[in-house]
PDB file of N, CA and C in Angstrom:
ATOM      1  N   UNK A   1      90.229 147.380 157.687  1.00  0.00           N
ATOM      2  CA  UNK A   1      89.248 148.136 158.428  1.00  0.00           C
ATOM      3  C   UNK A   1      89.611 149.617 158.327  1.00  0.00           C
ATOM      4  N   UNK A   2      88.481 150.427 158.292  1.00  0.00           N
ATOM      5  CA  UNK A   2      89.109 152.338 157.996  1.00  0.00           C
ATOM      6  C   UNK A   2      87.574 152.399 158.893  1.00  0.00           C
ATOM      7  N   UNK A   3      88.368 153.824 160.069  1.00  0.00           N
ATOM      8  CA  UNK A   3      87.585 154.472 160.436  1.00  0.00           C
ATOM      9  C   UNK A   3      87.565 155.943 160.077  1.00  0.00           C
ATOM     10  N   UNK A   4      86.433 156.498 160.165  1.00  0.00           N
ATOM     11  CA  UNK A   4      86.354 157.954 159.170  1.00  0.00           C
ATOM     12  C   UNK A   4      85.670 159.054 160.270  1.00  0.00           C
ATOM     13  N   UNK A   5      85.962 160.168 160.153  1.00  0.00           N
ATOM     14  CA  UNK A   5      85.769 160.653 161.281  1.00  0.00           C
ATOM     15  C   UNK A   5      85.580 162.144 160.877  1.00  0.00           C
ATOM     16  N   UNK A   6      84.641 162.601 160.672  1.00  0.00           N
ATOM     17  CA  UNK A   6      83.763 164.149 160.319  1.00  0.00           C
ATOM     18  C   UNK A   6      83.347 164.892 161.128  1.00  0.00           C
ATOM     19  N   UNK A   7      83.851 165.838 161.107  1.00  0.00           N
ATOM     20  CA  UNK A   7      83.663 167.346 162.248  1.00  0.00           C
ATOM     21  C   UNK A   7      82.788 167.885 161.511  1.00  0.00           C
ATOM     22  N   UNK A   8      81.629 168.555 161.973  1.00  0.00           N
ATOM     23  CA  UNK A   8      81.065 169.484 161.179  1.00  0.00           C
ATOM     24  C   UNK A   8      80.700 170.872 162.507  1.00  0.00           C
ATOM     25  N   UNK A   9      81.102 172.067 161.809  1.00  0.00           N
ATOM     26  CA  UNK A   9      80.433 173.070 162.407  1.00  0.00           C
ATOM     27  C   UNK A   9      79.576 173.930 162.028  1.00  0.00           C
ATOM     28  N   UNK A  10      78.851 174.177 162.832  1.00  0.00           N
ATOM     29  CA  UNK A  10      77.206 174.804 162.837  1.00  0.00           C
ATOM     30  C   UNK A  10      76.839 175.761 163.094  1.00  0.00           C
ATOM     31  N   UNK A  11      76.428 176.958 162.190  1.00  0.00           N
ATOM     32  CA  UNK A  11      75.771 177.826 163.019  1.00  0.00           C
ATOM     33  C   UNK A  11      74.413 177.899 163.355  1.00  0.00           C
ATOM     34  N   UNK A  12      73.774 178.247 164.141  1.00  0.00           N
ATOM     35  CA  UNK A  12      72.346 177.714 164.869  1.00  0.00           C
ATOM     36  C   UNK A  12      71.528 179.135 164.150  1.00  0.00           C
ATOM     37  N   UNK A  13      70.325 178.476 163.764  1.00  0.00           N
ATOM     38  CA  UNK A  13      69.202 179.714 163.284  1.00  0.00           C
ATOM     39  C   UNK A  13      68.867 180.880 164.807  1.00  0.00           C
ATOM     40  N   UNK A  14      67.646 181.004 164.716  1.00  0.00           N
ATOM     41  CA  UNK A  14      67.266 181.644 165.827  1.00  0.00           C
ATOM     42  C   UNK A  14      67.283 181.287 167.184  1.00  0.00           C
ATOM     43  N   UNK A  15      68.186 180.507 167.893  1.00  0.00           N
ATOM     44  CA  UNK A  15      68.628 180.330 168.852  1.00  0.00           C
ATOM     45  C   UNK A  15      68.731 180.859 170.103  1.00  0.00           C
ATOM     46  N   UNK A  16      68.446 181.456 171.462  1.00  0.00           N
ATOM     47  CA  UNK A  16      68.555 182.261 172.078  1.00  0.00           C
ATOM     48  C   UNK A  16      68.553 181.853 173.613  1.00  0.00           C
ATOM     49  N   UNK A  17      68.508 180.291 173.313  1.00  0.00           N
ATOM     50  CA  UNK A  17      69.211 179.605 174.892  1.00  0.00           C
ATOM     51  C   UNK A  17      69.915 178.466 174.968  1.00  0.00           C
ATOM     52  N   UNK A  18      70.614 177.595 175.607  1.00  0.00           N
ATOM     53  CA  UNK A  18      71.399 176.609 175.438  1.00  0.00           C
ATOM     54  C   UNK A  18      70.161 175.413 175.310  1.00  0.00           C
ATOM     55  N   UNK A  19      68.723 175.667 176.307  1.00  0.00           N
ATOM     56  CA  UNK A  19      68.134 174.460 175.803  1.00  0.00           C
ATOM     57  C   UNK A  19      67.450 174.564 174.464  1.00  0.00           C
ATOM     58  N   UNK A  20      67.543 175.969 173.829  1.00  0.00           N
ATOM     59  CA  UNK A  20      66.587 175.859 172.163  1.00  0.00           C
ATOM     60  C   UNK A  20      67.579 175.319 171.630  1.00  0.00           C
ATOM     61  N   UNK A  21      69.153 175.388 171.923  1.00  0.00           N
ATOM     62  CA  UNK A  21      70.085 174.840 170.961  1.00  0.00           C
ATOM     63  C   UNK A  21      69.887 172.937 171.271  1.00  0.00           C
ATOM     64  N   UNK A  22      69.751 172.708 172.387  1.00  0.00           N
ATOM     65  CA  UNK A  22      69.475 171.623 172.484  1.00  0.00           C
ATOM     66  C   UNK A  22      68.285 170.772 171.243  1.00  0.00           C
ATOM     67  N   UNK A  23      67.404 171.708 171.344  1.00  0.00           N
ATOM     68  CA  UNK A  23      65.902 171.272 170.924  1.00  0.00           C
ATOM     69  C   UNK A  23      66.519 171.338 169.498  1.00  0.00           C
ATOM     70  N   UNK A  24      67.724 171.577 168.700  1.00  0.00           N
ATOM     71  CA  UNK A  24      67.710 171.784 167.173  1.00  0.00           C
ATOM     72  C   UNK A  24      69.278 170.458 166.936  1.00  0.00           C
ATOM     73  N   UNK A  25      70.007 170.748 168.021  1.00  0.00           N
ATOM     74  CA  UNK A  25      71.156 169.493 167.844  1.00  0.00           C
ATOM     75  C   UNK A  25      70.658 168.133 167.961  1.00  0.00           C
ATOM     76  N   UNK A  26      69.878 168.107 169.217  1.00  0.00           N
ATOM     77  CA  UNK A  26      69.339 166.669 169.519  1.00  0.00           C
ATOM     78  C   UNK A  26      68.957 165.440 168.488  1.00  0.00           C
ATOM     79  N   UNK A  27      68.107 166.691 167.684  1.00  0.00           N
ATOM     80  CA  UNK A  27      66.794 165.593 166.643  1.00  0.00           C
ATOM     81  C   UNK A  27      68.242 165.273 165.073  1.00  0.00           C
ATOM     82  N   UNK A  28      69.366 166.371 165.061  1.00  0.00           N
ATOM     83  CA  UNK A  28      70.478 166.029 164.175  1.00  0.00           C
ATOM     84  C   UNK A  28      71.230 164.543 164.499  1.00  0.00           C
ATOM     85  N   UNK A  29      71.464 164.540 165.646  1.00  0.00           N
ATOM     86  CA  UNK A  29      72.178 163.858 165.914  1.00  0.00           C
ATOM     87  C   UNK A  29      71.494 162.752 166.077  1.00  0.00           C
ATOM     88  N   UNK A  30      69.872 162.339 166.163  1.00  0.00           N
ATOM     89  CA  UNK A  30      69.177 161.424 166.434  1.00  0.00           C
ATOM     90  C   UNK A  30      69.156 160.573 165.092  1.00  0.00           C
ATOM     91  N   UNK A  31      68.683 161.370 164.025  1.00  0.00           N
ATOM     92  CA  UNK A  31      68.603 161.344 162.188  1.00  0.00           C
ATOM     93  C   UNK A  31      69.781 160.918 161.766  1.00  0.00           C
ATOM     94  N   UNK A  32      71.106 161.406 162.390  1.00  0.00           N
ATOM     95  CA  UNK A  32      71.807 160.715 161.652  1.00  0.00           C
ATOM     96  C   UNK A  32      72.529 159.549 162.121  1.00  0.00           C
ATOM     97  N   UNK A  33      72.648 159.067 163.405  1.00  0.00           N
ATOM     98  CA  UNK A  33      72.301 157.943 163.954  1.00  0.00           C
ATOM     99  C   UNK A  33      71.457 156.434 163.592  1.00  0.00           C
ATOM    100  N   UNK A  34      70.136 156.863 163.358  1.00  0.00           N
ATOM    101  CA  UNK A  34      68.968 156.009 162.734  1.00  0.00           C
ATOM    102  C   UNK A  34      68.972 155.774 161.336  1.00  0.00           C
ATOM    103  N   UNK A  35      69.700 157.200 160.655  1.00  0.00           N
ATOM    104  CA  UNK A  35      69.159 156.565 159.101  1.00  0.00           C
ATOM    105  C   UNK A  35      70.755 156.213 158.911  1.00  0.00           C
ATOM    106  N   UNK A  36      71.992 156.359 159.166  1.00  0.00           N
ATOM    107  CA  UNK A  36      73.294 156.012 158.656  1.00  0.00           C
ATOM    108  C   UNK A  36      74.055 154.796 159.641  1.00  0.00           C
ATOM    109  N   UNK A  37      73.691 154.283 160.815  1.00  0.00           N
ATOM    110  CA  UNK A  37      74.040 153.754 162.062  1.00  0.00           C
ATOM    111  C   UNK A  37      75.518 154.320 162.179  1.00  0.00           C
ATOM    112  N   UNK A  38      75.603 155.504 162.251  1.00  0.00           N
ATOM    113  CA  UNK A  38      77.236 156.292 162.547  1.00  0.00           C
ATOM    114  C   UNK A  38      76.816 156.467 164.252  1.00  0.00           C
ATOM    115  N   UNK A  39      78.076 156.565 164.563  1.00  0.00           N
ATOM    116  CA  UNK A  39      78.285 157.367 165.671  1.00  0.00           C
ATOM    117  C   UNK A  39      78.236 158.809 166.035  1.00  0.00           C
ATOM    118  N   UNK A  40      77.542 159.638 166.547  1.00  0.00           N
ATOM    119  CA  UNK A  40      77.566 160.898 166.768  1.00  0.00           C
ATOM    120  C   UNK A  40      77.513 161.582 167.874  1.00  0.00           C
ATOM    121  N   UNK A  41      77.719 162.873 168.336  1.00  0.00           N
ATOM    122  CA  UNK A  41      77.459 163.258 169.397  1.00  0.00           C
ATOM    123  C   UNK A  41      77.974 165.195 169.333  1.00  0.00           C
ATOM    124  N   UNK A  42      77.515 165.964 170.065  1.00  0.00           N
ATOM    125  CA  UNK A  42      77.545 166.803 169.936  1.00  0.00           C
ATOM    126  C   UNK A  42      79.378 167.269 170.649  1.00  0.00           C
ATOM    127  N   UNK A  43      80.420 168.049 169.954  1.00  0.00           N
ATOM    128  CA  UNK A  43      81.568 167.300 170.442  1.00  0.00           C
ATOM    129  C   UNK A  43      82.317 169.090 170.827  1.00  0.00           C
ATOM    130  N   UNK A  44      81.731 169.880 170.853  1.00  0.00           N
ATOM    131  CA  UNK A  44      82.442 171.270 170.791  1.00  0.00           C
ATOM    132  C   UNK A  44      81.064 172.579 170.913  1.00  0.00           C
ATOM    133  N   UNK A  45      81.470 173.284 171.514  1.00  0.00           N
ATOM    134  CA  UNK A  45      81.031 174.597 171.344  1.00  0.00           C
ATOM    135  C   UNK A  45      79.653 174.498 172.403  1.00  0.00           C
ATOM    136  N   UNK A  46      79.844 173.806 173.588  1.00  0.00           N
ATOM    137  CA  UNK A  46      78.469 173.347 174.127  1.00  0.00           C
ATOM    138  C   UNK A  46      78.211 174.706 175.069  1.00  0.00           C
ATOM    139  N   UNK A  47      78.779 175.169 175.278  1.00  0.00           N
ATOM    140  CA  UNK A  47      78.817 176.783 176.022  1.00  0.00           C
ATOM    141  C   UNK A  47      78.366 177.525 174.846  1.00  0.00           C
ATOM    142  N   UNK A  48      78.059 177.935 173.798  1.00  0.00           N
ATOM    143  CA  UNK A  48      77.728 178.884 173.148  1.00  0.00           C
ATOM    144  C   UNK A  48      76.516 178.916 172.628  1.00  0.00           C
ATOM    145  N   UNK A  49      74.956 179.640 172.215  1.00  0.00           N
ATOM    146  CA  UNK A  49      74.184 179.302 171.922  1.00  0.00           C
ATOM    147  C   UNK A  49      73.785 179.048 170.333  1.00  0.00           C
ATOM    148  N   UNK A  50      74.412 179.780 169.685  1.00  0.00           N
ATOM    149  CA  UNK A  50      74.404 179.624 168.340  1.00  0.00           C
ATOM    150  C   UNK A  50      75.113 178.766 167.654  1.00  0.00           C
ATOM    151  N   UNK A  51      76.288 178.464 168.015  1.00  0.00           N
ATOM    152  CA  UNK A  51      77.435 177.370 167.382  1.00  0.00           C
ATOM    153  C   UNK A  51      77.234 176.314 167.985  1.00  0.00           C
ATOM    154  N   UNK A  52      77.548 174.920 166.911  1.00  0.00           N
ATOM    155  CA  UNK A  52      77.674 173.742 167.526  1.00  0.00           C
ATOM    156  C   UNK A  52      78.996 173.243 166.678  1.00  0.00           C
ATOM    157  N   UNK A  53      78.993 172.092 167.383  1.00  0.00           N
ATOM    158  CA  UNK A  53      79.976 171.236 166.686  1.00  0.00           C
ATOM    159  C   UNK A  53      79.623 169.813 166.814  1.00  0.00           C
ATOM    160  N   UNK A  54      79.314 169.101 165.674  1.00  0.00           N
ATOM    161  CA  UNK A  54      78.615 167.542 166.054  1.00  0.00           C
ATOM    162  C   UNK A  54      80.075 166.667 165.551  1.00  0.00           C
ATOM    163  N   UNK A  55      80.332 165.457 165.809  1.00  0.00           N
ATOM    164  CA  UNK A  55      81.291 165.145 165.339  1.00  0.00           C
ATOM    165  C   UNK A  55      80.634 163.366 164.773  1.00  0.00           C
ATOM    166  N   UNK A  56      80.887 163.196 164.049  1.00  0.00           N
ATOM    167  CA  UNK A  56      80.837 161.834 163.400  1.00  0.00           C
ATOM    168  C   UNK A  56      81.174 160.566 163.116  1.00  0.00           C
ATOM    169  N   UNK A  57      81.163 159.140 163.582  1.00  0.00           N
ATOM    170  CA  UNK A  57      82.492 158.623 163.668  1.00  0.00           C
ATOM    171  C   UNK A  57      81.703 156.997 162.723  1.00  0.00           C
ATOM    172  N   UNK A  58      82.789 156.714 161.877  1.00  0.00           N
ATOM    173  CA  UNK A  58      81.810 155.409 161.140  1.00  0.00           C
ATOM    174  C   UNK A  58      83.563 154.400 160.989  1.00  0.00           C
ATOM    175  N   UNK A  59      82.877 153.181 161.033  1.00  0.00           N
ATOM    176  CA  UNK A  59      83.622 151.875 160.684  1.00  0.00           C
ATOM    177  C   UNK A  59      83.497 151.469 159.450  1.00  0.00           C
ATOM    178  N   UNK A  60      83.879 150.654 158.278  1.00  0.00           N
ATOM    179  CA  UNK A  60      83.584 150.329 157.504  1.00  0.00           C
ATOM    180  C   UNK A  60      84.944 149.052 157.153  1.00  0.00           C
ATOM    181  N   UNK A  61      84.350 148.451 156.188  1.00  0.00           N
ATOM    182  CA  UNK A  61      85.527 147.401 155.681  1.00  0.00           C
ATOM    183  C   UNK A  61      86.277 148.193 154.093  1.00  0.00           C
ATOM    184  N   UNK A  62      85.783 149.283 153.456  1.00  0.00           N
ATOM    185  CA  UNK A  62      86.370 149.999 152.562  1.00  0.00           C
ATOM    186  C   UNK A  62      86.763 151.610 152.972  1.00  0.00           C
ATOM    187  N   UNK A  63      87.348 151.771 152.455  1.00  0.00           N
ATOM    188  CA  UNK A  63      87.754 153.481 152.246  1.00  0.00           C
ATOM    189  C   UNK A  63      86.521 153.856 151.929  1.00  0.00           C
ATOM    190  N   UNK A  64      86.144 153.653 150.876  1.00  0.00           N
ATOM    191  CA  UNK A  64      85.470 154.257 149.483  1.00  0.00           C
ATOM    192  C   UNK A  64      83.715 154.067 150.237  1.00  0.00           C
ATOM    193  N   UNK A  65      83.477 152.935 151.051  1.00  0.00           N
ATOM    194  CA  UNK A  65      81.964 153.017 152.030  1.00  0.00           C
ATOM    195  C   UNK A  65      81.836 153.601 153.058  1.00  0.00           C
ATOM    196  N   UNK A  66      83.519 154.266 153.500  1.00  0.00           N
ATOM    197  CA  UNK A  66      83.547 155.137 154.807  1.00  0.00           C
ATOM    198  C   UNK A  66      83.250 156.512 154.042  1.00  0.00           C
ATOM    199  N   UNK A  67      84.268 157.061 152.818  1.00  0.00           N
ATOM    200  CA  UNK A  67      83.697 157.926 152.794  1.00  0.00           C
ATOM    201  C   UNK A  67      82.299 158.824 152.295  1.00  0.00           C
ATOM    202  N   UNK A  68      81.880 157.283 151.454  1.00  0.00           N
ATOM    203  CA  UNK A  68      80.240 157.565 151.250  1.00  0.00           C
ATOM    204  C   UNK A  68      79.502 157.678 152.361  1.00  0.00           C
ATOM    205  N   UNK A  69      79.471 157.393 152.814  1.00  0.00           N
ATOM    206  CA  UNK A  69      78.386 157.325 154.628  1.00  0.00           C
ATOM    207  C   UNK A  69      79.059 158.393 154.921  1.00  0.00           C
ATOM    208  N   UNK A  70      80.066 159.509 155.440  1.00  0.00           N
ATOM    209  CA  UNK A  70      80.659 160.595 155.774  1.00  0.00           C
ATOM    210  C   UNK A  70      79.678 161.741 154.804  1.00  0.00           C
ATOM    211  N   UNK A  71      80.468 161.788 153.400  1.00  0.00           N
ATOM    212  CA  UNK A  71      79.241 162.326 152.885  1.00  0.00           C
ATOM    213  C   UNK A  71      77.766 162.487 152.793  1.00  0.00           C
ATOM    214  N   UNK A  72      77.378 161.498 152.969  1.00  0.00           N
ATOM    215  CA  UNK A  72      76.061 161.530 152.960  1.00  0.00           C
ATOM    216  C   UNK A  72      75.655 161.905 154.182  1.00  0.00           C
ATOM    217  N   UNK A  73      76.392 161.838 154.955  1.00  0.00           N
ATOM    218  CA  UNK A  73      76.089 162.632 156.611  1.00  0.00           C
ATOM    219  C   UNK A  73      75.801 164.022 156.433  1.00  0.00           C
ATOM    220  N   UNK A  74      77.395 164.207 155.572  1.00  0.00           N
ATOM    221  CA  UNK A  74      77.461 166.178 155.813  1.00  0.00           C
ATOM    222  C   UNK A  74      76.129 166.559 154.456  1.00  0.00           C
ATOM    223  N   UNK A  75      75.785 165.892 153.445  1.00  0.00           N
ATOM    224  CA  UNK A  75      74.346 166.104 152.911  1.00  0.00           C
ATOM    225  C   UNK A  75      73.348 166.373 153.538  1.00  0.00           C
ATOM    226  N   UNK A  76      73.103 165.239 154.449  1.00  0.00           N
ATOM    227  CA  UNK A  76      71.858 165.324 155.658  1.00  0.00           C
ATOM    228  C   UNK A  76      71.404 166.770 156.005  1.00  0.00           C
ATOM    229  N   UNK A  77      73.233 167.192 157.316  1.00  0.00           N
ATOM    230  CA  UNK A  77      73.330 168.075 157.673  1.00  0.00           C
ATOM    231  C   UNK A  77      73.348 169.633 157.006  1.00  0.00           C
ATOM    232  N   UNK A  78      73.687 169.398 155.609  1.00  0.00           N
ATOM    233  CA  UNK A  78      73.924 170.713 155.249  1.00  0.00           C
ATOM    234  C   UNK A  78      72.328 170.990 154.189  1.00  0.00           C
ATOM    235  N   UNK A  79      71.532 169.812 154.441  1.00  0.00           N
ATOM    236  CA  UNK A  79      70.176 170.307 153.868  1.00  0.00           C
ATOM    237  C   UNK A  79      68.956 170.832 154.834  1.00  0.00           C
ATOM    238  N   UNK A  80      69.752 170.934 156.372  1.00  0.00           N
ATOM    239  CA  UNK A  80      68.833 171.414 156.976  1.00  0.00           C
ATOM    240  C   UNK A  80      68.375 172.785 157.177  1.00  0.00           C
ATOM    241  N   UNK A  81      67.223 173.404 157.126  1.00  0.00           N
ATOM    242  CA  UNK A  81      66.682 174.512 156.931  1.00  0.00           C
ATOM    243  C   UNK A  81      67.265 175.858 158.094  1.00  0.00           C
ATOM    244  N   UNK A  82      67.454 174.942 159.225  1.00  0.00           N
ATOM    245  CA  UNK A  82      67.331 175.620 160.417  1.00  0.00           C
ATOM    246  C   UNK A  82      68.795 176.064 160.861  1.00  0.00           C
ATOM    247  N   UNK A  83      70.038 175.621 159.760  1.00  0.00           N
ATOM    248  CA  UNK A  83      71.324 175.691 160.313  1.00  0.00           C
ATOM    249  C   UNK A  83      71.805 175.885 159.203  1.00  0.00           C
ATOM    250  N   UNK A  84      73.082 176.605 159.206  1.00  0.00           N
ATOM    251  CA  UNK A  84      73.942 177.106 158.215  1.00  0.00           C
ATOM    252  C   UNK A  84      75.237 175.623 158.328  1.00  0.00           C
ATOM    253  N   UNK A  85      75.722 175.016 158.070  1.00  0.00           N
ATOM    254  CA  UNK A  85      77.020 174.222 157.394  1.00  0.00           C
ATOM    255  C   UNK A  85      78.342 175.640 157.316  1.00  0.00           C
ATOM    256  N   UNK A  86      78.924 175.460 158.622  1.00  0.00           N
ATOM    257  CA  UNK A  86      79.847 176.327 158.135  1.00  0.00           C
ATOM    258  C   UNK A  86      81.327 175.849 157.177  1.00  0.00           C
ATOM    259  N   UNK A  87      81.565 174.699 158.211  1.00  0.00           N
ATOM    260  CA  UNK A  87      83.213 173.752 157.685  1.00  0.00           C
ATOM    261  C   UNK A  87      82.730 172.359 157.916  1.00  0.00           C
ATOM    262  N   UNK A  88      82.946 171.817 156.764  1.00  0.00           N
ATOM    263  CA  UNK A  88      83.129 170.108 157.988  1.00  0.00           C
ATOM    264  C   UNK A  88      84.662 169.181 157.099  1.00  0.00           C
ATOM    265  N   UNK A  89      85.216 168.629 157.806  1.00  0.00           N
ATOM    266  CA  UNK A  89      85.975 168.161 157.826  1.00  0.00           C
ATOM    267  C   UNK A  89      86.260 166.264 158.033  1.00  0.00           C
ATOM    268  N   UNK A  90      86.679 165.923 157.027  1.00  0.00           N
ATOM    269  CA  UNK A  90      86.623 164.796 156.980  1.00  0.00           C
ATOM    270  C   UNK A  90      88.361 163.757 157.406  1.00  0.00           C
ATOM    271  N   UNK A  91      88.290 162.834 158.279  1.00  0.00           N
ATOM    272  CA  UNK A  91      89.459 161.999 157.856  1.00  0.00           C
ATOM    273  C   UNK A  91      89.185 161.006 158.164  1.00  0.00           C
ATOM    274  N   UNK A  92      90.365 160.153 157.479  1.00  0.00           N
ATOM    275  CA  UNK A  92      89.932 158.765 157.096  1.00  0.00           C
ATOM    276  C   UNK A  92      91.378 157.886 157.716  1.00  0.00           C
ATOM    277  N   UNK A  93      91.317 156.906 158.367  1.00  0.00           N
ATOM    278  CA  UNK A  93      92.141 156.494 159.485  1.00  0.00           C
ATOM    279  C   UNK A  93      92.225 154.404 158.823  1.00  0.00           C
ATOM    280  N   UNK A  94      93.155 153.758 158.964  1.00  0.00           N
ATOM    281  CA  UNK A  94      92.833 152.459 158.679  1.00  0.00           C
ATOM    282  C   UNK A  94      93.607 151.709 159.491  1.00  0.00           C
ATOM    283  N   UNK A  95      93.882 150.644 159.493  1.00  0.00           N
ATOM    284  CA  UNK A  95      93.967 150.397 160.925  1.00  0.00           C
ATOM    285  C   UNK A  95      95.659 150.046 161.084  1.00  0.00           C
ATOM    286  N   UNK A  96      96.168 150.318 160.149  1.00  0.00           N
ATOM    287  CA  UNK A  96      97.645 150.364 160.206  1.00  0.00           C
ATOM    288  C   UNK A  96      98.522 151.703 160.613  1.00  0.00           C
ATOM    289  N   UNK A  97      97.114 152.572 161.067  1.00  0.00           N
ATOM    290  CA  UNK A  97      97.738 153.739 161.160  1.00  0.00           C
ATOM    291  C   UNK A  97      98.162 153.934 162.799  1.00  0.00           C
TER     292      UNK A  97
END
């Protein structure tokens, strides 16, 4: 069993209150939920209006299907129009660790 676990940080487009940041994290974290069944949630920077931090969390029975589903997360995320991809960060955990 390997669990994989992706930080990504965000900078927010035109942003200018904690609930517009809401209105642009929410529907991220909804998308990648529904189309990948990962775990997500918004995990850092919830005081600031422009920065986020979503964090990512997936199970798998391979390395190699954890870190495809990871990737294809930070794809999702870094093709969205409305947000810059600043860092994201990936690790990969198995269960002997």
């Amino acid at each position: 069993m390997f669990i994989g676990a992706l930080t990504l940080d965000l900078l927010l487009g035109d942003v200018r209150s904690l609930k517009q940041k809401r209105s642009v994290v929410r529907p991220i974290i909804a998308e990648l939920q529904r189309k990948y069944s990962v775990s997500a949630a918004e995990t850092g920077d919830q005081d600031l209006h422009r920065r986020a931090e979503i964090g990512v969390a997936v199970v798998a029975s391979t390395a190699a299907h954890c870190t495809d589903l990871l990737d294809s997360c930070e794809r999702l995320v870094a093709g969205r129009p409305e947000i810059e991809l600043l860092s994201a960060r990936q690790r990969l955990f198995n269960d002997e660790d």
